[in-house]
PDB file of N, CA and C in Angstrom:
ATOM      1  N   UNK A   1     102.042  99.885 131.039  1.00  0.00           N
ATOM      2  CA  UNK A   1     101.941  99.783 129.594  1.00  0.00           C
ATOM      3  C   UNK A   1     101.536  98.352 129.244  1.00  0.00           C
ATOM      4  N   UNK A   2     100.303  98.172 128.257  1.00  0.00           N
ATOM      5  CA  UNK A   2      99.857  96.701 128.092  1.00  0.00           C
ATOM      6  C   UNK A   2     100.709  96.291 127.048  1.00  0.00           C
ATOM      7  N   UNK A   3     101.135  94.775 126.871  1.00  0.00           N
ATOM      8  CA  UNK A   3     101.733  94.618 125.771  1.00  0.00           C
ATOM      9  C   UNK A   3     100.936  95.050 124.185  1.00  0.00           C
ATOM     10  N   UNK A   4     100.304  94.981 124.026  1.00  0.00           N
ATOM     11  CA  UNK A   4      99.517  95.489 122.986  1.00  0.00           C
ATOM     12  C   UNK A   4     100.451  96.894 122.699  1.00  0.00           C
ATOM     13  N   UNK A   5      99.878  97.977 123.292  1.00  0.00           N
ATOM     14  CA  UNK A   5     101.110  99.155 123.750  1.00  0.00           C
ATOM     15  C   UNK A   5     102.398  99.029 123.358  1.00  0.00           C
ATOM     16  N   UNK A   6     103.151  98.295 123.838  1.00  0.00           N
ATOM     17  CA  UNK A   6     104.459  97.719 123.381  1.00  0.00           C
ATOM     18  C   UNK A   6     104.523  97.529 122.248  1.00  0.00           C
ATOM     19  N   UNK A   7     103.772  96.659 122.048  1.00  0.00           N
ATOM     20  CA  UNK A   7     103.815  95.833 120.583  1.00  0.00           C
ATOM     21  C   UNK A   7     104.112  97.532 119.610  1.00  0.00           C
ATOM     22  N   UNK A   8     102.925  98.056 119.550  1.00  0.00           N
ATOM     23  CA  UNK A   8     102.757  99.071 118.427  1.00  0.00           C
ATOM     24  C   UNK A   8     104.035  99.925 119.189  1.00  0.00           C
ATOM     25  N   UNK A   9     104.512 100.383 120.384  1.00  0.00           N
ATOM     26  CA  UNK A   9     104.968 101.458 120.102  1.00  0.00           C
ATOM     27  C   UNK A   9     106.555 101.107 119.854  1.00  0.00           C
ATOM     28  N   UNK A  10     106.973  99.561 119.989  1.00  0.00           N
ATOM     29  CA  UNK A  10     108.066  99.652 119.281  1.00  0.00           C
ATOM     30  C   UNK A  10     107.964  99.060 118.200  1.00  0.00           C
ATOM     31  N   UNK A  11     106.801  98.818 117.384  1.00  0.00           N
ATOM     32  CA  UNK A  11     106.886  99.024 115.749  1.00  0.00           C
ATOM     33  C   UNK A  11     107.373 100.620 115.074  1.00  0.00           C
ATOM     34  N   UNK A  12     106.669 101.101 115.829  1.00  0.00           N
ATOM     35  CA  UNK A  12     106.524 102.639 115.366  1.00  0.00           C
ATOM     36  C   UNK A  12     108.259 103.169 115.640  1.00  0.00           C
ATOM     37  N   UNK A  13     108.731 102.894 116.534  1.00  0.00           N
ATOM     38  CA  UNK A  13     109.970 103.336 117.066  1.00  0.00           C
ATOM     39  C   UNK A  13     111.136 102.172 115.591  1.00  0.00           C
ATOM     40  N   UNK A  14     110.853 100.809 115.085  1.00  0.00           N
ATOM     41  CA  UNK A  14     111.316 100.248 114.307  1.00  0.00           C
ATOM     42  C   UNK A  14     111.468 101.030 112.874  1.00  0.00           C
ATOM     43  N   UNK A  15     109.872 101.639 112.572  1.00  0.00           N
ATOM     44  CA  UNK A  15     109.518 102.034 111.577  1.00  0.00           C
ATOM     45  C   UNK A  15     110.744 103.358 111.077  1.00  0.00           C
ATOM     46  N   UNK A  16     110.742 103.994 112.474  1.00  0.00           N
ATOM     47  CA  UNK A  16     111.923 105.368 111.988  1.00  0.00           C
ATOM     48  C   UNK A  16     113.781 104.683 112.568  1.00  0.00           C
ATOM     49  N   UNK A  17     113.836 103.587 112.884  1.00  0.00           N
ATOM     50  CA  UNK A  17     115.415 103.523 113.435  1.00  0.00           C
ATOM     51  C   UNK A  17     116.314 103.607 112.175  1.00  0.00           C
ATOM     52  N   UNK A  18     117.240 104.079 112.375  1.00  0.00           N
ATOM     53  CA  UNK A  18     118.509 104.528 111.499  1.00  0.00           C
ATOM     54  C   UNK A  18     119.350 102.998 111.256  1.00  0.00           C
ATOM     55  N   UNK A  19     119.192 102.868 112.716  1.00  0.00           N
ATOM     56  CA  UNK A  19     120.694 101.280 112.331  1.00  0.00           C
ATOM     57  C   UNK A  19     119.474  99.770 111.670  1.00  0.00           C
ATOM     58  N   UNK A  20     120.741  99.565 110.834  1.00  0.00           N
ATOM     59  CA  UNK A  20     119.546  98.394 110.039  1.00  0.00           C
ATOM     60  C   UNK A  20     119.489  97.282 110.739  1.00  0.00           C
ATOM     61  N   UNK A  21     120.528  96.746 111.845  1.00  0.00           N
ATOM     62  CA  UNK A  21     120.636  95.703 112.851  1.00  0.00           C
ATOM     63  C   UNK A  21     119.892  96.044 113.947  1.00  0.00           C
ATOM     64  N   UNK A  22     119.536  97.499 114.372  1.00  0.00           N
ATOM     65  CA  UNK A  22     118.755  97.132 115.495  1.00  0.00           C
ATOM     66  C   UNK A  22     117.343  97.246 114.606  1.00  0.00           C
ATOM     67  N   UNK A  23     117.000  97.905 113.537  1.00  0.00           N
ATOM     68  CA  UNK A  23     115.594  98.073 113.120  1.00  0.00           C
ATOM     69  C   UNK A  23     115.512  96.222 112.743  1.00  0.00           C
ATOM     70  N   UNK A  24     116.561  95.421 112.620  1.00  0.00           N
ATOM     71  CA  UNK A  24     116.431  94.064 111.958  1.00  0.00           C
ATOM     72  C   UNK A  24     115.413  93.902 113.322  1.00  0.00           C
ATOM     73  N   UNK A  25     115.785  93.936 114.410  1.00  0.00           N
ATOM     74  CA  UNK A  25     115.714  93.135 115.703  1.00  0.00           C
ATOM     75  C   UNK A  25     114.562  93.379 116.207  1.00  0.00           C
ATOM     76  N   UNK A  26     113.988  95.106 116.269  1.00  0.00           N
ATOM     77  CA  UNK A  26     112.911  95.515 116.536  1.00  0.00           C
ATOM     78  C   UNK A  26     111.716  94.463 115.474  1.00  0.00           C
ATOM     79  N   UNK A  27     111.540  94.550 114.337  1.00  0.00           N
ATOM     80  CA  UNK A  27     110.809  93.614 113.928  1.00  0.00           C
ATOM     81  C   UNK A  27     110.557  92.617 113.793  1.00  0.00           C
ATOM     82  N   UNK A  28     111.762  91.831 114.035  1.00  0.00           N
ATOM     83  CA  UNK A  28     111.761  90.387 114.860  1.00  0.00           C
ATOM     84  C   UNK A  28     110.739  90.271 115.700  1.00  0.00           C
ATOM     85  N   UNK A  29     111.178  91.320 116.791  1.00  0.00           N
ATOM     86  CA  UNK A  29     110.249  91.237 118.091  1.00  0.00           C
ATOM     87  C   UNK A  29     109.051  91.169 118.381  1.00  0.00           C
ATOM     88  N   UNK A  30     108.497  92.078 117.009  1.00  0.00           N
ATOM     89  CA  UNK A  30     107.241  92.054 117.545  1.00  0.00           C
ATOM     90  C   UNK A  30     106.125  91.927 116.108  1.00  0.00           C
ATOM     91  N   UNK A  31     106.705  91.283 115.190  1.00  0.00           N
ATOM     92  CA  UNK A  31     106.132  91.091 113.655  1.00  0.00           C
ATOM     93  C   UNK A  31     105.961  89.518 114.064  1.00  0.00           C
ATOM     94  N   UNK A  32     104.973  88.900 113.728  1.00  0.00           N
ATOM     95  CA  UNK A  32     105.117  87.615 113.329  1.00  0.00           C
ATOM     96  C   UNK A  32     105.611  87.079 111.769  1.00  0.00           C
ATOM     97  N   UNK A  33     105.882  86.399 111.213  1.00  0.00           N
ATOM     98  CA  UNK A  33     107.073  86.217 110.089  1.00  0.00           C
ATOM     99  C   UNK A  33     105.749  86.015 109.249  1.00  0.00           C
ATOM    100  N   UNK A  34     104.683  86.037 109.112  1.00  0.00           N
ATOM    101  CA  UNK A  34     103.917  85.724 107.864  1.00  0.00           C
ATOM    102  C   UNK A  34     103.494  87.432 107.867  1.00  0.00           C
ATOM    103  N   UNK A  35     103.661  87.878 108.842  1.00  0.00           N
ATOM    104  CA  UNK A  35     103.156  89.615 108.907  1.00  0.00           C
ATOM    105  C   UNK A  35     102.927  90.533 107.788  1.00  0.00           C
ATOM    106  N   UNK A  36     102.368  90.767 107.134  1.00  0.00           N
ATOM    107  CA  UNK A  36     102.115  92.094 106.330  1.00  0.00           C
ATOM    108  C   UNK A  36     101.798  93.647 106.742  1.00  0.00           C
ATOM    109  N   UNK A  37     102.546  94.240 105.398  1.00  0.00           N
ATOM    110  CA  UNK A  37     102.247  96.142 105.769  1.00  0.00           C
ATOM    111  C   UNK A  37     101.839  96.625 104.515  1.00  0.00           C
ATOM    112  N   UNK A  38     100.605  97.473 104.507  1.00  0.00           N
ATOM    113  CA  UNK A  38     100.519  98.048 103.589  1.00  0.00           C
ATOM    114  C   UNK A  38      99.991  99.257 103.613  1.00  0.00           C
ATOM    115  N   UNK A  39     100.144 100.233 102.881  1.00  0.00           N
ATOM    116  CA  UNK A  39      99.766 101.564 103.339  1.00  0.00           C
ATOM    117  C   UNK A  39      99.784 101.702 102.049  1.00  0.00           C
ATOM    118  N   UNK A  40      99.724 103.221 101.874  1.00  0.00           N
ATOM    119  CA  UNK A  40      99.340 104.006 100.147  1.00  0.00           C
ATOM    120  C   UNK A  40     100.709 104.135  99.420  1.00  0.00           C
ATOM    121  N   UNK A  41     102.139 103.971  99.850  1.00  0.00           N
ATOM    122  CA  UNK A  41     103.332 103.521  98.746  1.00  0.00           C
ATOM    123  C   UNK A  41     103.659 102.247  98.617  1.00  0.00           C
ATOM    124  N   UNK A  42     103.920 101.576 100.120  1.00  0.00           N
ATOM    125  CA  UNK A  42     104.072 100.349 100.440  1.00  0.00           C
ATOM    126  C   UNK A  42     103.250  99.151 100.575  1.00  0.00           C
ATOM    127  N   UNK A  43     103.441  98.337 100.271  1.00  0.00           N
ATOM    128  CA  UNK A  43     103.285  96.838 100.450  1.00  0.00           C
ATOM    129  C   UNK A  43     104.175  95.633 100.360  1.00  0.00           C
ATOM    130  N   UNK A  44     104.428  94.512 102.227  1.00  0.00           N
ATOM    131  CA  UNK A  44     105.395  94.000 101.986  1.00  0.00           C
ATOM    132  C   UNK A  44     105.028  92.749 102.998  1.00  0.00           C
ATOM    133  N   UNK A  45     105.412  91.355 102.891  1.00  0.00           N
ATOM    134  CA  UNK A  45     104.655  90.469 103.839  1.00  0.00           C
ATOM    135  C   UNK A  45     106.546  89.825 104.205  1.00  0.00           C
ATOM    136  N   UNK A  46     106.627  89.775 105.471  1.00  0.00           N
ATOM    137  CA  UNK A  46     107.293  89.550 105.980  1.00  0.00           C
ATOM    138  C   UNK A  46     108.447  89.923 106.784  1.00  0.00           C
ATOM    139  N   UNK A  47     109.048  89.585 107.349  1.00  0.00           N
ATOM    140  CA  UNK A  47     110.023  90.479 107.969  1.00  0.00           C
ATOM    141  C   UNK A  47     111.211  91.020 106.945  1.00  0.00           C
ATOM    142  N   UNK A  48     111.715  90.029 106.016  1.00  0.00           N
ATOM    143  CA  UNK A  48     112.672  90.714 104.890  1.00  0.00           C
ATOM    144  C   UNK A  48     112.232  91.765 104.305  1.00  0.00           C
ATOM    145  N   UNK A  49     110.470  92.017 103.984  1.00  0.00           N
ATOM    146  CA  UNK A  49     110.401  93.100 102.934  1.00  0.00           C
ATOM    147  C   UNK A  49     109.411  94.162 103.855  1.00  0.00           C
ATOM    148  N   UNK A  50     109.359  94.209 105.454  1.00  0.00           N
ATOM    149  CA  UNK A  50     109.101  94.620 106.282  1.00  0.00           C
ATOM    150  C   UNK A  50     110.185  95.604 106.361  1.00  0.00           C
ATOM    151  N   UNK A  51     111.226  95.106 106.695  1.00  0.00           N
ATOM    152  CA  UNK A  51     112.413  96.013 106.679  1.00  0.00           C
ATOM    153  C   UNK A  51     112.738  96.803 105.657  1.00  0.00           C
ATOM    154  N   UNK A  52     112.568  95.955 104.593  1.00  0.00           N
ATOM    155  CA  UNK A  52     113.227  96.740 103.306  1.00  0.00           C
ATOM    156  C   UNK A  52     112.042  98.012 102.779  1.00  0.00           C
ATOM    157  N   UNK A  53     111.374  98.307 103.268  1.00  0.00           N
ATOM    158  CA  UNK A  53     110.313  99.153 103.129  1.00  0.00           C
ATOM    159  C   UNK A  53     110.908 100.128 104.790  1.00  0.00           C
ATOM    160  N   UNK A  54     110.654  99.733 105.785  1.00  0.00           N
ATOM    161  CA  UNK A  54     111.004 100.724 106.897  1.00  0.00           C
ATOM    162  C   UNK A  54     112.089 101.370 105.849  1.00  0.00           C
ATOM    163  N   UNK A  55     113.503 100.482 105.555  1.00  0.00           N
ATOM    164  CA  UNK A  55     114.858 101.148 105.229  1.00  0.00           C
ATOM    165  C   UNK A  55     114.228 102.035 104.069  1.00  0.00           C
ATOM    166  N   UNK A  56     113.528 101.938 102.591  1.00  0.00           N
ATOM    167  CA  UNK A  56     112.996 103.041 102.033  1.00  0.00           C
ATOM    168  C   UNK A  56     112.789 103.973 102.692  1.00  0.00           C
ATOM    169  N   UNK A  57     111.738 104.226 103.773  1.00  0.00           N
ATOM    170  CA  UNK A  57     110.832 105.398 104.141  1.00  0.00           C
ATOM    171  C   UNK A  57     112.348 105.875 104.527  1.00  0.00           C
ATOM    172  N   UNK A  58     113.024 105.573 105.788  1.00  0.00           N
ATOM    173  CA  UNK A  58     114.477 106.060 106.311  1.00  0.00           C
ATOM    174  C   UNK A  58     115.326 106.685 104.981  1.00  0.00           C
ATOM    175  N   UNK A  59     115.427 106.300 104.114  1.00  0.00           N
ATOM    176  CA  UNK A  59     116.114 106.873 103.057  1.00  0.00           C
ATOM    177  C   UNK A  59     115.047 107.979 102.247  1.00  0.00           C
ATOM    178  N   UNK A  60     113.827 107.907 102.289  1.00  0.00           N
ATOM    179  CA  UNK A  60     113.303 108.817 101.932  1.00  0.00           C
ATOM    180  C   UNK A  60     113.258 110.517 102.758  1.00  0.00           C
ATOM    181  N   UNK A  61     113.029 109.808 104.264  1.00  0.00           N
ATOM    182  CA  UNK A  61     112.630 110.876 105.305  1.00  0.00           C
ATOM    183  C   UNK A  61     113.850 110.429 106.585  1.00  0.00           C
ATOM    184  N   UNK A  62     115.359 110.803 105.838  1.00  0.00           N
ATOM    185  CA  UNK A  62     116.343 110.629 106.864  1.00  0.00           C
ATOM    186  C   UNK A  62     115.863 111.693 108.265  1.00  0.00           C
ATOM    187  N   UNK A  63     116.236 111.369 109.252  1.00  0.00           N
ATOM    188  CA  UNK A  63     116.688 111.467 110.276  1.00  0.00           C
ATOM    189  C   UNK A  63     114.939 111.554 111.048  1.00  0.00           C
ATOM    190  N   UNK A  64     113.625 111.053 110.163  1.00  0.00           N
ATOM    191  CA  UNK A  64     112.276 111.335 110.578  1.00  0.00           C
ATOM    192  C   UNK A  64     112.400 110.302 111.681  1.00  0.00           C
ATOM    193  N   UNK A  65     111.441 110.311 112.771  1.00  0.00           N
ATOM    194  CA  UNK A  65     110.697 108.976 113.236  1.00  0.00           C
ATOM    195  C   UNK A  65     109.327 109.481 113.312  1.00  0.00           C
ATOM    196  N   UNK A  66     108.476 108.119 113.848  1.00  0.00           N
ATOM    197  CA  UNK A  66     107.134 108.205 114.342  1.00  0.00           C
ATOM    198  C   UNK A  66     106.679 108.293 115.933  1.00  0.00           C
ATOM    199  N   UNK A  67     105.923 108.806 115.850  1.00  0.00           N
ATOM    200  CA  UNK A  67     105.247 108.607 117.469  1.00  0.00           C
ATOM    201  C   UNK A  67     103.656 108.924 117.366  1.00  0.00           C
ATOM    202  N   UNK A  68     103.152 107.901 118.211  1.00  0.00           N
ATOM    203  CA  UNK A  68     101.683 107.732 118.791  1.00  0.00           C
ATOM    204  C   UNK A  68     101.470 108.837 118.907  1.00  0.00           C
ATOM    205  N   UNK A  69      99.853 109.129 118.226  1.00  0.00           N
ATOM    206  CA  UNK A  69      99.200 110.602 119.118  1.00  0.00           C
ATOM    207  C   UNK A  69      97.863 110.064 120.005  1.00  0.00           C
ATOM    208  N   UNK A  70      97.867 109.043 120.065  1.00  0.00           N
ATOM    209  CA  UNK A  70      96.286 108.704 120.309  1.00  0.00           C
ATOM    210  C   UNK A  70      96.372 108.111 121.671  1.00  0.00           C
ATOM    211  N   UNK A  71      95.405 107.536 122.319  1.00  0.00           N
ATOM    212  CA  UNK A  71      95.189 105.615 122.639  1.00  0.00           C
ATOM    213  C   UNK A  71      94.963 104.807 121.686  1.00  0.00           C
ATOM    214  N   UNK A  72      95.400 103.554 122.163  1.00  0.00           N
ATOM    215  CA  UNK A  72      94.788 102.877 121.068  1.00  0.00           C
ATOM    216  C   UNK A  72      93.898 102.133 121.627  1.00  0.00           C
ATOM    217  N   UNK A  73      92.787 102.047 120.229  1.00  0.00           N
ATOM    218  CA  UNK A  73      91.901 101.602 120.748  1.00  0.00           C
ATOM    219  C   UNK A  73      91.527 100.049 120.242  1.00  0.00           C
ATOM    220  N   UNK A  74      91.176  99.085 120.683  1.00  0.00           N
ATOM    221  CA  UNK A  74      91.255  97.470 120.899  1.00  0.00           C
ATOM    222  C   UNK A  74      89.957  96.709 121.021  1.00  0.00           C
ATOM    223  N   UNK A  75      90.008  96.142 120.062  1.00  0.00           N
ATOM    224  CA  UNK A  75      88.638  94.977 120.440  1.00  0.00           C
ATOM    225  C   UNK A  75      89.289  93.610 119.619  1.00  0.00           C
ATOM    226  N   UNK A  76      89.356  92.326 119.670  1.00  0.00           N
ATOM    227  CA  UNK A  76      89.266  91.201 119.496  1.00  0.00           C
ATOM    228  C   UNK A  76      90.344  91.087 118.433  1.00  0.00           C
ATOM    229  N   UNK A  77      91.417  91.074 118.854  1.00  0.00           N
ATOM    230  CA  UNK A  77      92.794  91.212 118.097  1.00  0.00           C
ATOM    231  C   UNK A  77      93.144  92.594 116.988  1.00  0.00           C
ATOM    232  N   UNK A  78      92.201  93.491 117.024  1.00  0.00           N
ATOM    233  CA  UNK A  78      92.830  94.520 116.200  1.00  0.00           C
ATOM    234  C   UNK A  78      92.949  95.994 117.153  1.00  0.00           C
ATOM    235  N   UNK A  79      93.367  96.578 116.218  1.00  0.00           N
ATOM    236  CA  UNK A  79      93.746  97.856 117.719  1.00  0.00           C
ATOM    237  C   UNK A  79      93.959  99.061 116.041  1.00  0.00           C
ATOM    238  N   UNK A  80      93.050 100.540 116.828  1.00  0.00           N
ATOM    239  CA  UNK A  80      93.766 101.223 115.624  1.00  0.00           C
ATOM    240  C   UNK A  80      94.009 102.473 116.588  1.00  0.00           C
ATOM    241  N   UNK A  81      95.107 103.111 115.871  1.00  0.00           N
ATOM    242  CA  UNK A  81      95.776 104.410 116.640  1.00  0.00           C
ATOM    243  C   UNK A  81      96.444 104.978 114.908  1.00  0.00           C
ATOM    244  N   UNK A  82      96.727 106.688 115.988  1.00  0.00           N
ATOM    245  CA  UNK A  82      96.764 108.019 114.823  1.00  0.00           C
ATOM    246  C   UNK A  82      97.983 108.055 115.283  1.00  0.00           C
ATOM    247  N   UNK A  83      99.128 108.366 114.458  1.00  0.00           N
ATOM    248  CA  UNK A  83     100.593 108.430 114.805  1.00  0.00           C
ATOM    249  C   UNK A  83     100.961 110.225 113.952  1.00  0.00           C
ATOM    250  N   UNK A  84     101.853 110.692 113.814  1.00  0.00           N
ATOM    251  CA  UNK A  84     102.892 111.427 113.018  1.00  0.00           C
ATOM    252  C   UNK A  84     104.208 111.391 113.005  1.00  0.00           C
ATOM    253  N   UNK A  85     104.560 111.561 111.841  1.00  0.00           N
ATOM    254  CA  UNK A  85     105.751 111.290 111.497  1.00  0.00           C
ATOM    255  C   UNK A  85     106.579 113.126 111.594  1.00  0.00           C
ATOM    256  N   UNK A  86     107.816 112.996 112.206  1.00  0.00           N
ATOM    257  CA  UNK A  86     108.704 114.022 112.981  1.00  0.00           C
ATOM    258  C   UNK A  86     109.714 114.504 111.933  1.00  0.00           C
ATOM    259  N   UNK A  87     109.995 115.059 111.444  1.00  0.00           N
ATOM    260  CA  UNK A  87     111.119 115.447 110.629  1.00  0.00           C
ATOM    261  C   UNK A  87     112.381 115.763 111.742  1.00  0.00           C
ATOM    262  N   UNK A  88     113.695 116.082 111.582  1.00  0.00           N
ATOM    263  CA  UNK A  88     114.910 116.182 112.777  1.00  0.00           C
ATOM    264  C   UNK A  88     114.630 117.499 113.734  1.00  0.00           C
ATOM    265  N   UNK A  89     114.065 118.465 112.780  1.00  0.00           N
ATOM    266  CA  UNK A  89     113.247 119.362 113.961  1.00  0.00           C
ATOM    267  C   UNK A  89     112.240 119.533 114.962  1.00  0.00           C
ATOM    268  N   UNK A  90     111.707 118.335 114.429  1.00  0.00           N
ATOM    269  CA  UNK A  90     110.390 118.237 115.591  1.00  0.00           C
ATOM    270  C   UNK A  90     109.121 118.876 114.901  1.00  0.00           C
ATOM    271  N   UNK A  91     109.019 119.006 113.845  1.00  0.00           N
ATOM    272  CA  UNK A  91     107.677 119.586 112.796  1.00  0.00           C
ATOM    273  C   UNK A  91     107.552 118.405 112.541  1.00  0.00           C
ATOM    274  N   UNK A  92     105.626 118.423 112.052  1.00  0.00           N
ATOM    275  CA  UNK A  92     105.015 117.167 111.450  1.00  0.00           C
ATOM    276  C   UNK A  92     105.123 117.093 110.099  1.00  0.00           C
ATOM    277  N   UNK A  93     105.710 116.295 109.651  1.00  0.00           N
ATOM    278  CA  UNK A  93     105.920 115.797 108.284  1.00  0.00           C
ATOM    279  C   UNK A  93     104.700 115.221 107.526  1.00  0.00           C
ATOM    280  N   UNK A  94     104.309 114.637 107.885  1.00  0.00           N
ATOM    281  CA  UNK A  94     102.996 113.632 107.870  1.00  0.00           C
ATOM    282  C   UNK A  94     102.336 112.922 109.105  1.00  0.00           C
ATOM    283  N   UNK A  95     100.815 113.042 108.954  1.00  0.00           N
ATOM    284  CA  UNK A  95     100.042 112.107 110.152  1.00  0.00           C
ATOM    285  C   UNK A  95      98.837 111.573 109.603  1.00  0.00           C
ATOM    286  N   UNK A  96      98.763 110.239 109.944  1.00  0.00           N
ATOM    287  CA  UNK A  96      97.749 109.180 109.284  1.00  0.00           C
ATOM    288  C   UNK A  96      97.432 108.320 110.618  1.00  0.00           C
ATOM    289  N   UNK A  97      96.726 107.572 110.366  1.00  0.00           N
ATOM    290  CA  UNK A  97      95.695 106.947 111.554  1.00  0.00           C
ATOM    291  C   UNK A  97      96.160 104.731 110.816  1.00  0.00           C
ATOM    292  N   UNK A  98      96.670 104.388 111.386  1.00  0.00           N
ATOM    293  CA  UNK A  98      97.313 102.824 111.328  1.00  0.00           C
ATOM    294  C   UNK A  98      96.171 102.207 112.037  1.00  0.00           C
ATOM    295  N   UNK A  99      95.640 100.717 111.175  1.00  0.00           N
ATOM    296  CA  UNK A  99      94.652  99.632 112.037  1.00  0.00           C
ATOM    297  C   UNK A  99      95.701  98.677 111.714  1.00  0.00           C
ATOM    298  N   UNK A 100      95.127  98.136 113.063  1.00  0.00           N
ATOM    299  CA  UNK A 100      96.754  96.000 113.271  1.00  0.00           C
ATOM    300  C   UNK A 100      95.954  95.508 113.455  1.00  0.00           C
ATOM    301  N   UNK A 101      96.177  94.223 112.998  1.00  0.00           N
ATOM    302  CA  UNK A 101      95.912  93.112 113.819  1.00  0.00           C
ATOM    303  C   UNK A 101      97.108  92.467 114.293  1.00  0.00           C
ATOM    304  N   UNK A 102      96.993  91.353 115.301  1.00  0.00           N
ATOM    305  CA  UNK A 102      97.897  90.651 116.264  1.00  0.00           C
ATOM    306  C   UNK A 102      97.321  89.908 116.158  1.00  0.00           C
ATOM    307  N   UNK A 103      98.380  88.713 116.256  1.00  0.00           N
ATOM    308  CA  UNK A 103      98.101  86.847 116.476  1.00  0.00           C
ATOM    309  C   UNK A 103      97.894  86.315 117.949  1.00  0.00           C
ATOM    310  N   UNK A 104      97.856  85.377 118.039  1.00  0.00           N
ATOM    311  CA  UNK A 104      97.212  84.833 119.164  1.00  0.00           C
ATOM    312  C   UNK A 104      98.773  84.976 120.720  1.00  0.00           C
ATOM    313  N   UNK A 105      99.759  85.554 119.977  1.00  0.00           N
ATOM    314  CA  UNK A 105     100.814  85.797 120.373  1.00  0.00           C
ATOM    315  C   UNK A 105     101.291  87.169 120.823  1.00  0.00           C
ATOM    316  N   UNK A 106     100.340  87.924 120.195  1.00  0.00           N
ATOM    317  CA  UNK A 106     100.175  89.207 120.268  1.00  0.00           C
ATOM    318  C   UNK A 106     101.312  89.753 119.270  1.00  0.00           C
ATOM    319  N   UNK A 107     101.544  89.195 118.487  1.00  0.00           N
ATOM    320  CA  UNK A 107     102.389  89.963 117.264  1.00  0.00           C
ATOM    321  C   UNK A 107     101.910  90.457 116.641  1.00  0.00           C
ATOM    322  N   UNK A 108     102.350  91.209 115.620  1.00  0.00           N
ATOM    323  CA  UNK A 108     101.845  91.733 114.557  1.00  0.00           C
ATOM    324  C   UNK A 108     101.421  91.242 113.564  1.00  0.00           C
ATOM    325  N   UNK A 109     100.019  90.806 112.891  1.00  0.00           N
ATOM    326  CA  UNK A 109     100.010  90.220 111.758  1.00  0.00           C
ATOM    327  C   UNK A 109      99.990  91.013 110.526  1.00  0.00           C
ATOM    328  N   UNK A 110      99.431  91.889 111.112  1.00  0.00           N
ATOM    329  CA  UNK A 110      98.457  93.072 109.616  1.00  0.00           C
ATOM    330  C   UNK A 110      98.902  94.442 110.506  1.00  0.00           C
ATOM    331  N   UNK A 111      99.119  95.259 109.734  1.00  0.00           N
ATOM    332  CA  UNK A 111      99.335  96.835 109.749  1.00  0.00           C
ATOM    333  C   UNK A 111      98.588  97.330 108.227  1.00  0.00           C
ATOM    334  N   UNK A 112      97.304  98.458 108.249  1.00  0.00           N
ATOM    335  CA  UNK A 112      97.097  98.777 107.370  1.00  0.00           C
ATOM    336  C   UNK A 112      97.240 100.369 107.766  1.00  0.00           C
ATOM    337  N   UNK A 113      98.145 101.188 106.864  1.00  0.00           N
ATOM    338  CA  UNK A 113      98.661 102.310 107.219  1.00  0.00           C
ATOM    339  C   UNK A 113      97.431 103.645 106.640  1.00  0.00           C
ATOM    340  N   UNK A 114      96.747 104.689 106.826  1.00  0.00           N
ATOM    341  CA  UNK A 114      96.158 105.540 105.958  1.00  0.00           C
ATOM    342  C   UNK A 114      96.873 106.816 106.562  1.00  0.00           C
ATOM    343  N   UNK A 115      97.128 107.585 105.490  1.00  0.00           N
ATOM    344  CA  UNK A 115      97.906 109.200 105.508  1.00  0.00           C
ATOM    345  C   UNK A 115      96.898 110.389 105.404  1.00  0.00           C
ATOM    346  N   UNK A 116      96.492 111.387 106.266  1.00  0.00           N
ATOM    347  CA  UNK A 116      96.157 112.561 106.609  1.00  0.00           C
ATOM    348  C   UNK A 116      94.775 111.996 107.377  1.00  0.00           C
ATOM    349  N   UNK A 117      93.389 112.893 106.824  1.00  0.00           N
ATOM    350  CA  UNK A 117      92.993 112.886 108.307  1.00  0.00           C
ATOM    351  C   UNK A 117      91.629 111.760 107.255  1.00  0.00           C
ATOM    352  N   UNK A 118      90.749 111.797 107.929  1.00  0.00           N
ATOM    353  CA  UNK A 118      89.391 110.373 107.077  1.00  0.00           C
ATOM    354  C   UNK A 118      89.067 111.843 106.334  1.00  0.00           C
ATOM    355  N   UNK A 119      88.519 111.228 105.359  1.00  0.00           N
ATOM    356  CA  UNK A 119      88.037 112.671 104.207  1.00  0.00           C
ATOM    357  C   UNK A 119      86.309 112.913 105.016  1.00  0.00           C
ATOM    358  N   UNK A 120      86.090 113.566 104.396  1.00  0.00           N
ATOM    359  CA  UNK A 120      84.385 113.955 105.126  1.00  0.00           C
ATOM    360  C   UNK A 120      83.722 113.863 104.408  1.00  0.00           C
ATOM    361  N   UNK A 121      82.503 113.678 105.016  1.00  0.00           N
ATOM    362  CA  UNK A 121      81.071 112.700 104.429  1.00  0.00           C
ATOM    363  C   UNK A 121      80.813 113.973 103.029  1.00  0.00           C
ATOM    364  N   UNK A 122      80.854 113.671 102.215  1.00  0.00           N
ATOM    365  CA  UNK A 122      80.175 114.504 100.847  1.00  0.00           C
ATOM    366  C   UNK A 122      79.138 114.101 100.528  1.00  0.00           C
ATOM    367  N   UNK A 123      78.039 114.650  99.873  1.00  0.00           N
ATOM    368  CA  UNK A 123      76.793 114.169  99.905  1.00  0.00           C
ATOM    369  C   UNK A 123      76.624 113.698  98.274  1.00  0.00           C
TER     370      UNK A 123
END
């Protein structure tokens, strides 16, 4: 597993954790502190409002997490991969396709989140 790999798949594993001390820790790990997230509800730059957005979605979609469906794919600090989100049964709740960037540290700088699938070319 490359760290890159790592990086995203314990964001993704941060994104659904229940306990707010280990989700604190998971984003420690692998967010750099100027880091931003934004997707189509959220927007939040840092690790305080990093969390406080994971803890929303968790209170929105108790007992959900995420997991990778893809590879991800990587060129010159950004990487994008297709995830879904699990409800406690194991049905897809939602699935959207996430682009990152990473710092020279390989943290996380940028997460830009999009929900369902790319719309299709209309003429």
């Amino acid at each position: 597993m490359t760290t890159l790999t790592l990086t995203i798949d314990t964001w993704l594993d941060a994104y659904g954790e229940p306990d707010e001390n280990r989700r604190a820790e998971l984003i420690e790990r692998v967010w750099a502190p100027t880091g931003r997230l934004v997707d189509p509800p959220f927007e939040g730059t840092g690790h305080e409002q990093i969390h406080a957005l994971a803890a929303a979605a968790q209170q929105q979609f108790p007992g959900h997490r995420f997991r990778r469906t893809s590879g991800i794919d990587a060129h010159h600090r950004y990487a994008r991969y297709t995830w879904e989100l699990l409800d406690p049964r194991g049905s897809i709740a939602a699935a959207g396709l996430d682009v990152a960037q990473v710092d020279e540290d390989g943290k996380l700088l940028q997460v830009a989140g999009f929900f369902g699938e790319v719309p299709a070319l209309t003429p």
